[in-house]
Protein backbone atom coordinates (compact mmCIF):
# COMPACT_ATOMS: atom_id res chain seq x y z
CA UNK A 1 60.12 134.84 -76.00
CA UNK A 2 59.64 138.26 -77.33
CA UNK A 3 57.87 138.90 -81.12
CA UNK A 4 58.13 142.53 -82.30
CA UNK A 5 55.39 142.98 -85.04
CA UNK A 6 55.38 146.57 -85.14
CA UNK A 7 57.63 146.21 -88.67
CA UNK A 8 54.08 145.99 -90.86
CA UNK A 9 55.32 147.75 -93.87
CA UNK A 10 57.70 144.91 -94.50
CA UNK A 11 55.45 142.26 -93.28
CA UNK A 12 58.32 141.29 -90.32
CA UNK A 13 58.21 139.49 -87.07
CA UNK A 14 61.49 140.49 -84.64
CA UNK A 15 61.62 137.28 -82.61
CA UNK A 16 63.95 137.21 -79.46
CA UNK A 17 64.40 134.63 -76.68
CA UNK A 18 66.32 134.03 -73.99
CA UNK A 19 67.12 129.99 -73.50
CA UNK A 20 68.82 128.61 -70.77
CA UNK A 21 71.88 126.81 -71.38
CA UNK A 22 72.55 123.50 -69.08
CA UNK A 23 76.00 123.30 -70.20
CA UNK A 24 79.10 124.35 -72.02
CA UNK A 25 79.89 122.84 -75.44
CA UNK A 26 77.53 121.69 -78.28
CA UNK A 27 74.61 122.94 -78.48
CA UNK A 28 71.87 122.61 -81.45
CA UNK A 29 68.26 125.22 -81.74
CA UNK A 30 65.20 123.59 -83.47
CA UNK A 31 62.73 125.37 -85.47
CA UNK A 32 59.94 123.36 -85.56
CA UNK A 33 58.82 121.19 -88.53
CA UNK A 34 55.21 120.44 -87.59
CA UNK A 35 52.22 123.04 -86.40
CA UNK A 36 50.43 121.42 -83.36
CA UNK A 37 47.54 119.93 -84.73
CA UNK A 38 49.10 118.43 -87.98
CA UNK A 39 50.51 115.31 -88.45
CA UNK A 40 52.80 115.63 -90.64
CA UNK A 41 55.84 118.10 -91.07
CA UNK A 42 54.15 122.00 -92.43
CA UNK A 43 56.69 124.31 -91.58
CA UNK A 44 59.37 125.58 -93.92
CA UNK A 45 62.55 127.39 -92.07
CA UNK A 46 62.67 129.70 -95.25
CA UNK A 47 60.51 132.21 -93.49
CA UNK A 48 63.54 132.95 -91.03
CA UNK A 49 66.19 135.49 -91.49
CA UNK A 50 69.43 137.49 -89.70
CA UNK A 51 69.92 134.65 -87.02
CA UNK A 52 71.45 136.36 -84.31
CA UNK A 53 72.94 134.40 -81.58
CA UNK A 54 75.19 135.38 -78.10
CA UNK A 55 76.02 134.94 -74.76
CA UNK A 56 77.19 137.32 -71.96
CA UNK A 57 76.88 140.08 -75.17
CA UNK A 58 79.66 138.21 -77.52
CA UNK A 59 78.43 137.01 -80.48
CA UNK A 60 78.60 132.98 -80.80
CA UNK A 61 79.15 131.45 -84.08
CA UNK A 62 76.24 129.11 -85.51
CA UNK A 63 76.03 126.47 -88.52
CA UNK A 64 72.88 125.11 -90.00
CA UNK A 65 72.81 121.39 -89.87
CA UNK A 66 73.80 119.79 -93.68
CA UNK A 67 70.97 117.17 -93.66
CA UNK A 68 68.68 119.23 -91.49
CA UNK A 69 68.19 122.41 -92.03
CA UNK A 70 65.47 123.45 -89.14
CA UNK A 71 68.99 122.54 -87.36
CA UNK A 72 71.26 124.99 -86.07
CA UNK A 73 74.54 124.06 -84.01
CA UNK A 74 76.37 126.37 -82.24
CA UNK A 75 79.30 126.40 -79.66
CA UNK A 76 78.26 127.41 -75.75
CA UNK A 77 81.47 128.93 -73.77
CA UNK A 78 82.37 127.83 -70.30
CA UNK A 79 80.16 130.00 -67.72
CA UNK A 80 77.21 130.42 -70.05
CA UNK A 81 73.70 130.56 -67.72
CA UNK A 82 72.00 131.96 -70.79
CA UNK A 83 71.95 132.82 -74.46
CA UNK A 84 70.42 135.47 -76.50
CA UNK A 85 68.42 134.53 -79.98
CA UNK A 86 67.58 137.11 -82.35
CA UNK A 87 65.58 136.66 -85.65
CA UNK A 88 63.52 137.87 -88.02
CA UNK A 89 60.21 136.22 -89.62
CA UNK A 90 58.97 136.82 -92.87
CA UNK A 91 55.30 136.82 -92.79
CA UNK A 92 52.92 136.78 -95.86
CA UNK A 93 50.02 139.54 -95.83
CA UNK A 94 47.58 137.16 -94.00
CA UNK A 95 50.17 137.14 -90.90
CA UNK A 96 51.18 140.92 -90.81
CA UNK A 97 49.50 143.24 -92.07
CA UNK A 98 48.67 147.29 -90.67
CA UNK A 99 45.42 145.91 -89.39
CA UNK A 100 45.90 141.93 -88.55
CA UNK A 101 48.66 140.37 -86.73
CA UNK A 102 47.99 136.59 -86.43
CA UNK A 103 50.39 134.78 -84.05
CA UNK A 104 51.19 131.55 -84.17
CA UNK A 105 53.67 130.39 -82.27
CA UNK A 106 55.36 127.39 -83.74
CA UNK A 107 56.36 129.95 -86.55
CA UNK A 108 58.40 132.23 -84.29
CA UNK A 109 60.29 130.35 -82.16
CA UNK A 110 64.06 128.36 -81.72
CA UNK A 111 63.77 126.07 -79.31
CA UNK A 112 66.88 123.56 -77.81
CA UNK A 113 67.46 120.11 -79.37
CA UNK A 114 66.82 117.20 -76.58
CA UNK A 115 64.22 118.71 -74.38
CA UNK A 116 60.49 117.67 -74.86
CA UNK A 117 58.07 121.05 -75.12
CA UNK A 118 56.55 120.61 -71.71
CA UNK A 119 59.91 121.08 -69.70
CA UNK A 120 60.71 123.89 -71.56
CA UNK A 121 59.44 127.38 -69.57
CA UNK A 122 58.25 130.60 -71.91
CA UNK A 123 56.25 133.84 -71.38
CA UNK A 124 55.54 134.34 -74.80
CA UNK A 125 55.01 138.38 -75.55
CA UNK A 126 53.63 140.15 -77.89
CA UNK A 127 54.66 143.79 -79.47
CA UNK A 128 51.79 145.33 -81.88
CA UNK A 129 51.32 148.06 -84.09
CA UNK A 130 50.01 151.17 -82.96
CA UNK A 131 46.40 151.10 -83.00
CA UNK A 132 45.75 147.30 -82.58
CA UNK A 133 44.49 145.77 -79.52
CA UNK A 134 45.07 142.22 -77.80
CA UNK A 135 42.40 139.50 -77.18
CA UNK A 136 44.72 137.77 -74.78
CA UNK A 137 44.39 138.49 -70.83
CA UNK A 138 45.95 141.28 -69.31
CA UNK A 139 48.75 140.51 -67.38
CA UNK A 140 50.45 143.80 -66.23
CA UNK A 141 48.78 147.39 -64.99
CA UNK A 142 50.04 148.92 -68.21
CA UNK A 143 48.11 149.63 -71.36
CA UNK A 144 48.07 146.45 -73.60
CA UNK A 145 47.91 149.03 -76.81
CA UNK A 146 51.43 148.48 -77.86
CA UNK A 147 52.32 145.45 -75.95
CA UNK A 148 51.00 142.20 -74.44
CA UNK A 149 52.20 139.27 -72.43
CA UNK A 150 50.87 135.84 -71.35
CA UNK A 151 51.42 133.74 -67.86
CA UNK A 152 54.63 131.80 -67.77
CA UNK A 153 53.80 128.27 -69.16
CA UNK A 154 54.94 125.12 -70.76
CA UNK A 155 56.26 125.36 -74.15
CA UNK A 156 53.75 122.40 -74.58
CA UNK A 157 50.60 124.54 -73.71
CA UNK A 158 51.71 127.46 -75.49
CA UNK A 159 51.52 125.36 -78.89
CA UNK A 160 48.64 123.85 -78.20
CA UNK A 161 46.53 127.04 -76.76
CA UNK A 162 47.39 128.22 -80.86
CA UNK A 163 46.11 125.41 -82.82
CA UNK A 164 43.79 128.60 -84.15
CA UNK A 165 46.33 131.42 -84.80
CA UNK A 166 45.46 134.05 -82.47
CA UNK A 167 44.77 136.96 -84.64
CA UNK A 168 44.75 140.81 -83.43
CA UNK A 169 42.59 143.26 -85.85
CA UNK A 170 42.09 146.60 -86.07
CA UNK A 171 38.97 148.12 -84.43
């Protein structure tokens, strides 16, 4: 799980994943309704845009659900280990901004339909605009300047370790 943010000037997150596909045939991605420590759905879908989807580099056709609409059903093809999800967020100035980028990740994710959040496995990462910093660990011997990364975790504990946005500002 991959957000750009680097796309300030029109206040857009670049979101891709890579989800692991148990088996051929239906398949429906989630965006999720509720932010962790709410208890009732607070998450509108009309902040996500250009829903890319494909396996082994083909495009794969996708429908939004008709009652649903966090819901979106696609096809897998015989053979599929993985698929490739590619969106866009449309953040308000409070999100993205040139000197703030406030993650929180229940607002840029697709997850699958069926699986509860702490079987699912993510190393959420983080691209940010030149000249901002991360709070979060370093993980790598590079410079965390443009880019960051946590540990490989539970989707579970991801969502919960951002009940407080994580927010990156300018120094």
């Amino acid at each position: 799980m991959d957000a750009d943010a680097r796309d300030v000037a029109h206040r857009i997150f670049v979101v891709r994943e890579r989800v692991p596909v148990q088996r051929a045939g239906a398949m429906t991605l989630l965006y999720p309704r509720r932010e962790a420590a709410r208890l009732g759905p607070s998450l509108t879908v009309t902040e996500l845009a250009g829903l890319d989807v494909s396996a082994n580099q083909r495009p794969l056709a996708w429908h939004r659900d008709a009652s649903e609409p966090h819901a979106f059903h696609l096809d897998v093809p015989e053979g599929t280990q993985t698929i490739d999800v590619r969106f866009q967020i449309v953040a308000d100035d409070d999100r993205l901004s040139a000197d703030v980028v406030a993650i929180a990740w229940q607002h840029l994710l697709l997850y699958p339909a069926g699986w509860y959040a702490r079987n699912i496995a993510v190393t959420p990462s983080v691209q940010l605009p030149t000249g901002l910093t991360s709070p979060l660990p370093r993980t790598t011997g590079r410079s965390l300047w443009s880019s960051c990364s946590t540990h490989r975790s539970s989707l579970d504990v991801t969502l919960r370790a951002c009940r407080s946005r994580r927010t990156v500002q300018a120094l």
